[in-house]
C-alpha atoms as a PDB file:
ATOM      1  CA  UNK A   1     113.975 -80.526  59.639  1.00  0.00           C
ATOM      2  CA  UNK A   2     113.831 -79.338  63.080  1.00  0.00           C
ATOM      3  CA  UNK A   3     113.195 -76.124  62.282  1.00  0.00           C
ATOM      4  CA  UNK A   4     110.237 -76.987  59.591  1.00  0.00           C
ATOM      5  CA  UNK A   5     108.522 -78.984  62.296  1.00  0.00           C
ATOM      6  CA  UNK A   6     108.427 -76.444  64.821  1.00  0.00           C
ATOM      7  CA  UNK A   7     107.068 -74.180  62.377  1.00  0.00           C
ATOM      8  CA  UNK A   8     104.387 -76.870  61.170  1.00  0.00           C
ATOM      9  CA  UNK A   9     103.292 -77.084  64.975  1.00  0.00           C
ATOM     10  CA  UNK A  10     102.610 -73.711  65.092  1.00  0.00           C
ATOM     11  CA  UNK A  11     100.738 -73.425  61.994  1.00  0.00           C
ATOM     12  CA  UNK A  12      98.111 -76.520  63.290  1.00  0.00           C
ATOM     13  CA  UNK A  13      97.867 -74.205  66.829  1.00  0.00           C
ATOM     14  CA  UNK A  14      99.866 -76.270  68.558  1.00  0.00           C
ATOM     15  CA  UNK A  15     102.528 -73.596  70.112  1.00  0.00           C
ATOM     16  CA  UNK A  16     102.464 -74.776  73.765  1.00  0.00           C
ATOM     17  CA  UNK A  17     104.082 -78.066  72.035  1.00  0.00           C
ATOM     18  CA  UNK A  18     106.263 -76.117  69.335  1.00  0.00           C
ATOM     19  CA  UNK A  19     107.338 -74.183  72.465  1.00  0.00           C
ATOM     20  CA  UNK A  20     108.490 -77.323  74.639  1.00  0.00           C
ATOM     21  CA  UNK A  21     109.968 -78.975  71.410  1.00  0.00           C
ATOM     22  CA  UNK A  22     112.182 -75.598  71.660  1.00  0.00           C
ATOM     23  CA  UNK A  23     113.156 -76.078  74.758  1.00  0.00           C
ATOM     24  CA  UNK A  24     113.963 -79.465  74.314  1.00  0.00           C
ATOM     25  CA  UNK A  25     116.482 -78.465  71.811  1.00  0.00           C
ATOM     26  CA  UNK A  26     117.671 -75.388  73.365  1.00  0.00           C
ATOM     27  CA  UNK A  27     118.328 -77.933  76.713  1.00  0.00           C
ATOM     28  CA  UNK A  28     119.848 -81.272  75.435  1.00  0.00           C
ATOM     29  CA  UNK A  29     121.286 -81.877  78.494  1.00  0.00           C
ATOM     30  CA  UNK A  30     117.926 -82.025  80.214  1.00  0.00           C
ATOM     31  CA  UNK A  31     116.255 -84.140  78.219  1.00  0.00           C
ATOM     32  CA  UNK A  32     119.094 -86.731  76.956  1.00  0.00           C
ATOM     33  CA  UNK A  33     118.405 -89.335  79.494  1.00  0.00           C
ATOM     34  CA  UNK A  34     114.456 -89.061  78.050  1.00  0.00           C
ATOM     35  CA  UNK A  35     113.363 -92.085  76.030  1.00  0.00           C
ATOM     36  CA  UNK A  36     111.357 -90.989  72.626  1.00  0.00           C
ATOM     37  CA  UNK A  37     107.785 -91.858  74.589  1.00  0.00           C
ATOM     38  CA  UNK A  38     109.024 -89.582  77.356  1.00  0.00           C
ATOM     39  CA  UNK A  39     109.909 -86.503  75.660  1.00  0.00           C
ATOM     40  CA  UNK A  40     106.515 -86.755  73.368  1.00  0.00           C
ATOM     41  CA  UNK A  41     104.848 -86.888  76.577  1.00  0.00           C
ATOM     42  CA  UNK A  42     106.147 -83.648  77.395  1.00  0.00           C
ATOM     43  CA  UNK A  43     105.392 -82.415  74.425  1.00  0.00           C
ATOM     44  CA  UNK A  44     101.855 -83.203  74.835  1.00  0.00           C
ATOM     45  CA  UNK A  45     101.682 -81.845  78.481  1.00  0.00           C
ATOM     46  CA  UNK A  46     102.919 -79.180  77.320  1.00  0.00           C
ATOM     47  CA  UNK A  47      99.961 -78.306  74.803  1.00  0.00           C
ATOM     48  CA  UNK A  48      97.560 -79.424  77.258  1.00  0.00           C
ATOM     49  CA  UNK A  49      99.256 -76.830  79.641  1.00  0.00           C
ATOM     50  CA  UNK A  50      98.879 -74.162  77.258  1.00  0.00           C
ATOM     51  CA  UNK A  51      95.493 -74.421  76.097  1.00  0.00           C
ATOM     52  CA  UNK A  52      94.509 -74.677  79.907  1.00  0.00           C
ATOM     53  CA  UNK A  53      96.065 -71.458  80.426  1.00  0.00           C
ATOM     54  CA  UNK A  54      94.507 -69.795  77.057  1.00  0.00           C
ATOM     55  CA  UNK A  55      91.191 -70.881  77.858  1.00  0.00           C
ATOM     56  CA  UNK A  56      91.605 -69.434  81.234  1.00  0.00           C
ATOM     57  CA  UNK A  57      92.401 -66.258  79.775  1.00  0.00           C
ATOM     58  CA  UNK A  58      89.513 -66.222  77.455  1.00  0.00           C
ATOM     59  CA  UNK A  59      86.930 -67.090  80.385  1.00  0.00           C
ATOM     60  CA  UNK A  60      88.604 -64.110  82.900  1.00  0.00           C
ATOM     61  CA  UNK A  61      88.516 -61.726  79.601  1.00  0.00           C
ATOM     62  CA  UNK A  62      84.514 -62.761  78.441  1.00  0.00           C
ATOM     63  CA  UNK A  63      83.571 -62.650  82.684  1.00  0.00           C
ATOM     64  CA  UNK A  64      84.317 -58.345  82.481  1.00  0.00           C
ATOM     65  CA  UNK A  65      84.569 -58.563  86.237  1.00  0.00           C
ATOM     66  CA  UNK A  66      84.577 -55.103  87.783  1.00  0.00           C
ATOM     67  CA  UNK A  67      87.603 -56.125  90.797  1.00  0.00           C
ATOM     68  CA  UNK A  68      90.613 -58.124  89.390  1.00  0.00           C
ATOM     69  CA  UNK A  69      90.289 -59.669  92.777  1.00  0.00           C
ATOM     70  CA  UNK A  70      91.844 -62.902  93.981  1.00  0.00           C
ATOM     71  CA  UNK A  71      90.706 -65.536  96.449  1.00  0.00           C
ATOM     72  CA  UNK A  72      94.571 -65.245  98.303  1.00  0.00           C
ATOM     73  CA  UNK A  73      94.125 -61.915  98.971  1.00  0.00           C
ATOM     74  CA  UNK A  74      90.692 -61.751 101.146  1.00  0.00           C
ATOM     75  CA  UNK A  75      90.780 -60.406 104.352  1.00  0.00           C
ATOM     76  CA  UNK A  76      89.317 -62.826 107.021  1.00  0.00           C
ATOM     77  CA  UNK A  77      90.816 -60.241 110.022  1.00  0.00           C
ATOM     78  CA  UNK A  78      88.415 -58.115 110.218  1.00  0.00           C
ATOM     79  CA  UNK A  79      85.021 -58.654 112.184  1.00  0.00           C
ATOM     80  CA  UNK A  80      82.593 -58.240 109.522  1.00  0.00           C
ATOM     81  CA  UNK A  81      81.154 -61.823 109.215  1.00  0.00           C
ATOM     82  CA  UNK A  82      83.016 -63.850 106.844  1.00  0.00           C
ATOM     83  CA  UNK A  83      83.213 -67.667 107.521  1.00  0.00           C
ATOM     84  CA  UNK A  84      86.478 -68.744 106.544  1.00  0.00           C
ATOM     85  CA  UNK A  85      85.346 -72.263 105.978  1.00  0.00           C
ATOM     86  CA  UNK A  86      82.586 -71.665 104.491  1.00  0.00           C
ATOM     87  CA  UNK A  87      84.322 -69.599 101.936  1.00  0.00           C
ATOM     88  CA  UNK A  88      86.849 -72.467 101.686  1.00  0.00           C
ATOM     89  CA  UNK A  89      84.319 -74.756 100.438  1.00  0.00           C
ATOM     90  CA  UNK A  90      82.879 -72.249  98.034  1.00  0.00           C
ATOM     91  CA  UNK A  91      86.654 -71.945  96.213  1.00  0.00           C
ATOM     92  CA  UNK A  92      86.104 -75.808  95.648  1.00  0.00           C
ATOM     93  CA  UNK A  93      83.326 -74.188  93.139  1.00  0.00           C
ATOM     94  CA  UNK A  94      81.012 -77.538  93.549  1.00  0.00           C
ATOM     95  CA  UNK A  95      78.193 -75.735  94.116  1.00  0.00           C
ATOM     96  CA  UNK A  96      78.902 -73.967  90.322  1.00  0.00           C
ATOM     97  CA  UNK A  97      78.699 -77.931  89.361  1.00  0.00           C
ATOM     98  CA  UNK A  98      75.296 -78.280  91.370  1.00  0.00           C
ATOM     99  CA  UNK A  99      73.818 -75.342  89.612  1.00  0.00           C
ATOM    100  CA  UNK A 100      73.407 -73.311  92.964  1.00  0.00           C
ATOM    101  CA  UNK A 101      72.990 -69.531  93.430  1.00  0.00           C
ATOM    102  CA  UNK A 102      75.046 -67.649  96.017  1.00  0.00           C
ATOM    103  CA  UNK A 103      73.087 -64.237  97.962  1.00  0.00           C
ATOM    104  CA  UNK A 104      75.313 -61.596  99.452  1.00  0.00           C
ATOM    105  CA  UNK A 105      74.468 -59.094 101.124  1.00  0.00           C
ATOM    106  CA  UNK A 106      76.082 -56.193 103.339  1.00  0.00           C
ATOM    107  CA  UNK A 107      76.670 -52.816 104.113  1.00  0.00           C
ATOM    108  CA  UNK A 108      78.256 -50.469 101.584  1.00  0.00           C
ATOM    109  CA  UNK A 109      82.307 -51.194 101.275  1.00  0.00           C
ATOM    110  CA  UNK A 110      81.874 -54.602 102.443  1.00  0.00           C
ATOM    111  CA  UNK A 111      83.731 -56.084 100.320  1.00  0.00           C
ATOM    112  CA  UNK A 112      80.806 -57.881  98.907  1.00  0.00           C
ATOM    113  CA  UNK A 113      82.358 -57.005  94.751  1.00  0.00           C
ATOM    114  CA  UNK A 114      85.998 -58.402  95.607  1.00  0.00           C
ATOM    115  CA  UNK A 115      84.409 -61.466  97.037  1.00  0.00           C
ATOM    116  CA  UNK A 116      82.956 -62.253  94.227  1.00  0.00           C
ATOM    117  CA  UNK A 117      84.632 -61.015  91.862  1.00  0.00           C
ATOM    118  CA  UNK A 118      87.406 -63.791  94.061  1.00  0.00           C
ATOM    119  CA  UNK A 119      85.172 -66.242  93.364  1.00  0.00           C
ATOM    120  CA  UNK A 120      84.278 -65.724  90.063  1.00  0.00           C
ATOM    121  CA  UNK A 121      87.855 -65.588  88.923  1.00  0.00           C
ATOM    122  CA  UNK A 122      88.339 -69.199  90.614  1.00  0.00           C
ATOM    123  CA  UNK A 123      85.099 -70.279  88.535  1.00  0.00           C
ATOM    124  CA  UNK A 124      87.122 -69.077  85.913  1.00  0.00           C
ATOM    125  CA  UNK A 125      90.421 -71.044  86.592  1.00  0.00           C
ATOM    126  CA  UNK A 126      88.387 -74.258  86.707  1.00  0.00           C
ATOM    127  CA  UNK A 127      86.603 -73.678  83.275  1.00  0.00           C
ATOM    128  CA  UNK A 128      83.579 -72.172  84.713  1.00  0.00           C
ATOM    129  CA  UNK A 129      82.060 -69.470  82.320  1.00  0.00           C
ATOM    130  CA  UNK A 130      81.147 -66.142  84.277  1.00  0.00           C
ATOM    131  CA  UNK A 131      79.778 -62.798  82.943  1.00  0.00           C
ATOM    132  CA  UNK A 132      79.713 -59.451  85.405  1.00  0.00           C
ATOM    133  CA  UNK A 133      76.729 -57.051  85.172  1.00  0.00           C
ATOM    134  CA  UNK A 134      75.419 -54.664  87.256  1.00  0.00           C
ATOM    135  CA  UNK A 135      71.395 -55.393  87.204  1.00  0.00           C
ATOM    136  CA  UNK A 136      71.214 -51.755  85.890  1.00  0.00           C
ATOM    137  CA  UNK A 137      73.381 -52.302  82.957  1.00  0.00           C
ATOM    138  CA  UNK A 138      72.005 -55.314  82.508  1.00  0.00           C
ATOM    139  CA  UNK A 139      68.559 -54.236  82.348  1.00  0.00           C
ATOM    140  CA  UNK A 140      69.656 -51.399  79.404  1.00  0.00           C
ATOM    141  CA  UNK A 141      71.148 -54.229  78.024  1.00  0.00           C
ATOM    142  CA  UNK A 142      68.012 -56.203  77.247  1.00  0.00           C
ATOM    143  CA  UNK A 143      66.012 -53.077  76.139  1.00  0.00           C
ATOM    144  CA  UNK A 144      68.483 -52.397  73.667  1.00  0.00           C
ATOM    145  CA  UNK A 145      68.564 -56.097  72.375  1.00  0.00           C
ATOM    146  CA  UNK A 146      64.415 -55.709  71.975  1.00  0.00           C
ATOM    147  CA  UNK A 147      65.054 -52.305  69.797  1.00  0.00           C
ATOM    148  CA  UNK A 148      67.875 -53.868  67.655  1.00  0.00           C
ATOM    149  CA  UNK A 149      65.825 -57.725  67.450  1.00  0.00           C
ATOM    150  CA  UNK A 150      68.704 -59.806  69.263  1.00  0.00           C
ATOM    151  CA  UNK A 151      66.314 -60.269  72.609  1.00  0.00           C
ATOM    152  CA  UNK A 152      65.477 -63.813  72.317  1.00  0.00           C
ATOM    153  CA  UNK A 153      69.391 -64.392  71.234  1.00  0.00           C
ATOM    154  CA  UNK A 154      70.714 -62.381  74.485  1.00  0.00           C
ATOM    155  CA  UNK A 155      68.657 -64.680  76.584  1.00  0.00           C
ATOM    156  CA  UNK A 156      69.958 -67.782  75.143  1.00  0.00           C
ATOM    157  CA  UNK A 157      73.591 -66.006  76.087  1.00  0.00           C
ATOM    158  CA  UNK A 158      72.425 -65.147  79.236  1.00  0.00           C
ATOM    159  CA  UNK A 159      71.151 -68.706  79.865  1.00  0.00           C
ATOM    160  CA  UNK A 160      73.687 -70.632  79.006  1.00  0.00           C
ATOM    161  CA  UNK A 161      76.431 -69.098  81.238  1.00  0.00           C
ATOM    162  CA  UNK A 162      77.785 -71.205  84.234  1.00  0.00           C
ATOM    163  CA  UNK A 163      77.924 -68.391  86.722  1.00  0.00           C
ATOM    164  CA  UNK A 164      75.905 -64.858  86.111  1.00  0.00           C
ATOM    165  CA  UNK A 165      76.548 -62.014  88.498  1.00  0.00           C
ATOM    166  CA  UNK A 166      74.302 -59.350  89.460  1.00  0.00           C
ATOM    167  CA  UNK A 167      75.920 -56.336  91.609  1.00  0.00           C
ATOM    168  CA  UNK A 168      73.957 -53.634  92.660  1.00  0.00           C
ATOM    169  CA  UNK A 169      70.303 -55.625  93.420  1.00  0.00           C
ATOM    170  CA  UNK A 170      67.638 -53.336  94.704  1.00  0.00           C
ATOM    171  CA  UNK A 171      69.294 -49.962  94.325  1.00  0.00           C
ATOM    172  CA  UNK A 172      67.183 -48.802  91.915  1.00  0.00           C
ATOM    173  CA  UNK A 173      62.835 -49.346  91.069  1.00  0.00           C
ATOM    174  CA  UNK A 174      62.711 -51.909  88.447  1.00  0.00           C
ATOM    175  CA  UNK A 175      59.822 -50.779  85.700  1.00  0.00           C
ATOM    176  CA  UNK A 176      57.645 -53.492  85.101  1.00  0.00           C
ATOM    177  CA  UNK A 177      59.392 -54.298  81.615  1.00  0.00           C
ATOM    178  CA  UNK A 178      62.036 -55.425  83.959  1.00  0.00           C
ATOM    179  CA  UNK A 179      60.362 -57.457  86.247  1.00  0.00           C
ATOM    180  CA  UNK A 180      59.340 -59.621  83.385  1.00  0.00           C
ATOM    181  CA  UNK A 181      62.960 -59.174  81.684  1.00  0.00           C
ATOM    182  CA  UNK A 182      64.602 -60.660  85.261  1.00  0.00           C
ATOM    183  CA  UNK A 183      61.430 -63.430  85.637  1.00  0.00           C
ATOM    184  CA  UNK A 184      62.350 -64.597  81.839  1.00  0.00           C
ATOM    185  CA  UNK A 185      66.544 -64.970  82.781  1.00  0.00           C
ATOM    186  CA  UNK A 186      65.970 -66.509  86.177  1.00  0.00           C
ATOM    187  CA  UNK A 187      63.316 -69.288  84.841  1.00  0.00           C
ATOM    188  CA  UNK A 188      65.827 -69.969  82.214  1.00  0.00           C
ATOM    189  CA  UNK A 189      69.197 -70.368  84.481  1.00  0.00           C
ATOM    190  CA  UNK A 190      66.942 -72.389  87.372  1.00  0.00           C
ATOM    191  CA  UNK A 191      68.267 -75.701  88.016  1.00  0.00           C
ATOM    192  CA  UNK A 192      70.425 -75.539  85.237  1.00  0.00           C
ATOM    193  CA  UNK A 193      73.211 -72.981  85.902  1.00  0.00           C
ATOM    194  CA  UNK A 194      74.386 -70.453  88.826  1.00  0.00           C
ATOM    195  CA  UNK A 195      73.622 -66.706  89.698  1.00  0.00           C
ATOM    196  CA  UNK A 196      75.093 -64.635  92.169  1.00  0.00           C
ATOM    197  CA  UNK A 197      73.418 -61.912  93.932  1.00  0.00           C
ATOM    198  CA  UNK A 198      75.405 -58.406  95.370  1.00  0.00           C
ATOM    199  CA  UNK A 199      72.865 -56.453  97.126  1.00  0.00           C
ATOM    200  CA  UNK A 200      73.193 -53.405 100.276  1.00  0.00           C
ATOM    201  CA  UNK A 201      69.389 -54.708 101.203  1.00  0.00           C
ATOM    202  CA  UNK A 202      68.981 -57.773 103.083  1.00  0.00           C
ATOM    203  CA  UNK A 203      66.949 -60.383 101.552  1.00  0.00           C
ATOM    204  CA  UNK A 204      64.117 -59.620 103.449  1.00  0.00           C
ATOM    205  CA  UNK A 205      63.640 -56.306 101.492  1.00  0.00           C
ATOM    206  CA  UNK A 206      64.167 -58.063  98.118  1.00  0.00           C
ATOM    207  CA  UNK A 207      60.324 -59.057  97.670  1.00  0.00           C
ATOM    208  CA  UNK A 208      59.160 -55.081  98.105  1.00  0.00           C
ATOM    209  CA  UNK A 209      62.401 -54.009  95.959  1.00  0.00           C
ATOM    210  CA  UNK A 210      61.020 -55.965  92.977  1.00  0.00           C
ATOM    211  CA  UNK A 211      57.416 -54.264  93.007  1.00  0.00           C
ATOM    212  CA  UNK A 212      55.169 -56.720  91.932  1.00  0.00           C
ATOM    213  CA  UNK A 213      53.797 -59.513  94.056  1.00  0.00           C
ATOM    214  CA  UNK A 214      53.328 -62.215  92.240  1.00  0.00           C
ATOM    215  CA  UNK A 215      56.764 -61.595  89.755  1.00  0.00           C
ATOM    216  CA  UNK A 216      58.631 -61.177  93.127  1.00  0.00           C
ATOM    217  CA  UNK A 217      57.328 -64.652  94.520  1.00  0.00           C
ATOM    218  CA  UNK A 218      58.311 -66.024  91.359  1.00  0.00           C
ATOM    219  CA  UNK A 219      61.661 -64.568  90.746  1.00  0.00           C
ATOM    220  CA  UNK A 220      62.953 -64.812  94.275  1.00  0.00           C
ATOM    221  CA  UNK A 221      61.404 -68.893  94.440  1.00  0.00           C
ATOM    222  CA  UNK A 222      63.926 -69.648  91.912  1.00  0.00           C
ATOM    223  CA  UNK A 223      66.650 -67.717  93.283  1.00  0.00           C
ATOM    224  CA  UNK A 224      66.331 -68.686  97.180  1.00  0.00           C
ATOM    225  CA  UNK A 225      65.571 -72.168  97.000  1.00  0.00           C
ATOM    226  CA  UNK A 226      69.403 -73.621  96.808  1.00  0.00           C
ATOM    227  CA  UNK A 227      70.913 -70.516  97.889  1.00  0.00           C
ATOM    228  CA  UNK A 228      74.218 -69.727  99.618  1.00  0.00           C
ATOM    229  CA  UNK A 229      74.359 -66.794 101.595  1.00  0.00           C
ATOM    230  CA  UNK A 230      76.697 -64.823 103.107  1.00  0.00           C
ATOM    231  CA  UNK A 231      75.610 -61.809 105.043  1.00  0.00           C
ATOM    232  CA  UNK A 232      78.097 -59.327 105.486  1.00  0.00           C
ATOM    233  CA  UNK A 233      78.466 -56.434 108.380  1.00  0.00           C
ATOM    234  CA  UNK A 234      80.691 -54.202 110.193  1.00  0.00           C
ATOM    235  CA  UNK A 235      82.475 -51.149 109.112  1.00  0.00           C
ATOM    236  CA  UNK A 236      83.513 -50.246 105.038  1.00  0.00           C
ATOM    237  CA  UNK A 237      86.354 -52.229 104.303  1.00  0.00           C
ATOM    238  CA  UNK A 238      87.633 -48.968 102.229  1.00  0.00           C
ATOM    239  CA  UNK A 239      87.130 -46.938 104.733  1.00  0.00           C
ATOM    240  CA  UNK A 240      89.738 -49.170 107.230  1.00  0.00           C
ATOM    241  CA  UNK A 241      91.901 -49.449 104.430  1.00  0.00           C
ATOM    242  CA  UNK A 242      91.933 -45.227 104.259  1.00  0.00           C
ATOM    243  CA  UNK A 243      92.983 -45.196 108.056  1.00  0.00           C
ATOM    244  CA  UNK A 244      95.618 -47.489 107.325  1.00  0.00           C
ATOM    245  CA  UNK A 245      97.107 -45.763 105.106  1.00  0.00           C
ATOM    246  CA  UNK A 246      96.409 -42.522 106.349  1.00  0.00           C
ATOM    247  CA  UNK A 247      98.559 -43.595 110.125  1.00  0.00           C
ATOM    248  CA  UNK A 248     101.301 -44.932 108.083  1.00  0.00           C
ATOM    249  CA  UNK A 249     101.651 -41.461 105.874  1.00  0.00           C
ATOM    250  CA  UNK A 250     101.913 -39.680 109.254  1.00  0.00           C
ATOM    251  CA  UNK A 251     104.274 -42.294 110.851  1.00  0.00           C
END
């Protein structure tokens, strides 16, 4: 009977309970001093456990961030103008809930990517959806969807993501397609969801980078308004990293 139940529970989708129920028999000894409400409990937990930690996966997996990067594993050591606490209170990921927009900025090899890719993966843990483009893949992207008639859908995508990176802002001219491609996503996501900014120009530069005047105003309005910022400096981060490990091959 055991047996046909566990195999029931896995038919509905519910293995992260068929799973515990497994344990449960595998282990009498651990659960024998359980009452009956106890040990459904964790069953339940169980389930709730596992579809936590498959929805988790699915997030991290649709997000196609470039770094597998981890908040644990940033480097507040070296000078290059990280705020630990401020960085602390971004991993909280309230302003994700508050629909703000995070701007940063710094010199190539940074480590501007593996911070956010950090925090994007956290946005991810908590339920957050994220998606990863660099603004020139993005921007083939969107002339592809015109050619093939799935434009309009793309941008409902596009809009309805909780955090949207952009790596990669200003490197190259936008055409003026784009500018009105980048107005259209960033009127849609203001107020309502988050985007993230990667960029080697500061913001200053951001209103000639765009080319057009009046799109610029507009686009950078809704981006600046409730903006985070962190504005990095100081030498590349891979570069350090390369020294490192180029003293302890000679040592």
């Amino acid at each position: 009977m055991l047996e046909q139940t566990i195999t029931q529970l896995r038919q509905l989708k519910l293995s992260g309970m068929a799973n515990a129920l497994v344990s449960q028999i595998e282990q009498p000894s651990t659960y024998e001093g359980l009452s009956f409400d106890e040990r459904l409990q964790l069953l339940a937990d169980s389930e709730a456990q596992d579809r936590e930690s498959r929805k988790q996966q699915r997030l991290l997996k649709a997000a196609k961030l470039k770094l597998a990067a981890n908040a644990r594993d940033i480097d507040y050591h070296h000078p290059r103008g990280l705020n630990q606490s401020m960085m602390a209170s971004l991993l909280q990921c309230d302003w994700l809930n508050k629909s703000q927009n995070l701007l940063i900025t710094g010199p190539c090899g940074s480590g501007k990517t593996y911070i956010t890719c950090a925090l994007a993966h956290t946005g991810c843990m908590k339920g957050y959806s994220v998606k990863y483009y660099r603004l020139s893949r993005l921007m083939l992207a969107l002339t592809q969807a015109k050619a093939d008639g799935t434009y309009s859908r793309m941008l409902q995508s596009l809009a309805k993501i909780d955090l949207l990176v952009l790596d990669d802002w200003g490197l190259e001219p936008l055409k003026a397609a784009q500018r009105n491609d980048l107005m259209e996503i960033m009127d849609d996501r203001h107020g309502s969801s988050s985007t993230t900014i990667i960029s080697q120009l500061p913001t200053e530069e951001w209103h000639q980078s765009i080319g057009d005047n009046t799109l610029a105003d507009a686009i950078l309005d809704r981006l600046m308004h409730n903006a985070h910022r962190i504005k990095l400096k100081g030498e590349s981060m891979r570069k350090i990293q390369s020294k490192i490990d180029h003293r302890e091959h000679l040592g």
